[in-house]
Protein backbone atom coordinates (compact mmCIF):
# COMPACT_ATOMS: atom_id res chain seq x y z
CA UNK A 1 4.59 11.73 -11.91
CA UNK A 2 2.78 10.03 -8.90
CA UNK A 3 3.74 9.51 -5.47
CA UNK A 4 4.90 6.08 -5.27
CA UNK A 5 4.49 4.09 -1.91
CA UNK A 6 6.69 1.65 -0.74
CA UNK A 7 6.43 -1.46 1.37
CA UNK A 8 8.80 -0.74 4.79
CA UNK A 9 8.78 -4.32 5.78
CA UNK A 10 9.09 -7.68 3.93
CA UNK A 11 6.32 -9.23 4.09
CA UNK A 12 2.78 -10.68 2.16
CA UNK A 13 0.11 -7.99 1.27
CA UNK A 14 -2.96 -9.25 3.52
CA UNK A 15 -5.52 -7.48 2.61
CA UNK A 16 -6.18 -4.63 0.17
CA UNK A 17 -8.56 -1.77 1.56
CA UNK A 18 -8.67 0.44 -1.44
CA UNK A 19 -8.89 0.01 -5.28
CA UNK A 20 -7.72 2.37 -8.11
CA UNK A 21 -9.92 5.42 -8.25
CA UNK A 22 -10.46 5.86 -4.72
CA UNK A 23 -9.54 9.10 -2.85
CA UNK A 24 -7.87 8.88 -0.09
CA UNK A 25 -6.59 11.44 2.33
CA UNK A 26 -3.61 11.49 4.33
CA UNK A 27 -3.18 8.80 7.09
CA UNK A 28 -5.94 6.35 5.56
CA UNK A 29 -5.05 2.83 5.39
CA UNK A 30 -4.21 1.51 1.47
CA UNK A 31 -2.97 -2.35 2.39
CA UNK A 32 -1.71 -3.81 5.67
CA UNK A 33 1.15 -6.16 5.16
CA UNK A 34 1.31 -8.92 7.57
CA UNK A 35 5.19 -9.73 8.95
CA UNK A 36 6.29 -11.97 11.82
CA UNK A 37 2.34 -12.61 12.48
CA UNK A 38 1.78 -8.97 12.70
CA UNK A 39 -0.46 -6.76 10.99
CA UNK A 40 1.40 -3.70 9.20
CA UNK A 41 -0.21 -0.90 7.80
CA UNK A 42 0.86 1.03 4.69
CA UNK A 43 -0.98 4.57 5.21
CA UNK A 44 -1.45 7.32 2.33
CA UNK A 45 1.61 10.22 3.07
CA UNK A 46 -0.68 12.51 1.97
CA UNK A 47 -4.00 13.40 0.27
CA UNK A 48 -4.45 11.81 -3.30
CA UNK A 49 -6.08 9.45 -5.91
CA UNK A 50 -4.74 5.97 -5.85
CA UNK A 51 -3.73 5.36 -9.96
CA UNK A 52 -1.63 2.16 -9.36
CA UNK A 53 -1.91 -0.74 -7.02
CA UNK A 54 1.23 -2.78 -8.08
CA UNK A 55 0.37 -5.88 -5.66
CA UNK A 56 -2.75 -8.24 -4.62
CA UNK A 57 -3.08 -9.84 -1.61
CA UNK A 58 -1.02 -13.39 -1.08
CA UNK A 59 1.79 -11.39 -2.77
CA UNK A 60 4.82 -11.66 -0.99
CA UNK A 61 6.72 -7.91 -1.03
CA UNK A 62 10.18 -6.82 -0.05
CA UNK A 63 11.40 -3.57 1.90
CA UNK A 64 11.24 -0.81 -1.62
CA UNK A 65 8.84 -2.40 -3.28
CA UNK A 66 6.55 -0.13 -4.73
CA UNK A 67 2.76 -1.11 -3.99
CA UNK A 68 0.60 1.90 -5.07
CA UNK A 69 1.11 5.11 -6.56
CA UNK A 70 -0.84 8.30 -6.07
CA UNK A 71 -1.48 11.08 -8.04
């Protein structure tokens, strides 16, 4: 079972920085959500492989939605 990441804001995914496959370690930015006309960024929790990205960009997302998962 992955890690799953969730969105801590309503909001609309505005831009994607990763894609599946990628390696990311702990603190690098996934998405950033934009919210109010700011810029939020969803960060890894901790070192993984992204296996999921359950959003695109224009999506609107609300607080618990899960937008990637690791593994």
């Amino acid at each position: 079972m992955g890690i799953e990441i969730e969105a801590q804001i309503t909001g609309s995914v505005w831009k994607i920085e990763k894609a599946i496959g990628d390696v990311v370690e702990e603190e690098d930015v996934i998405l950033i959500i934009e919210s109010m006309k700011m810029e939020i960024p969803v960060e890894a929790p901790c070192a993984g492989r992204i296996s999921e990205i359950r959003t695109a960009e224009g999506e609107g997302v609300e607080e618990g939605d899960v937008l990637v998962v690791l593994e």
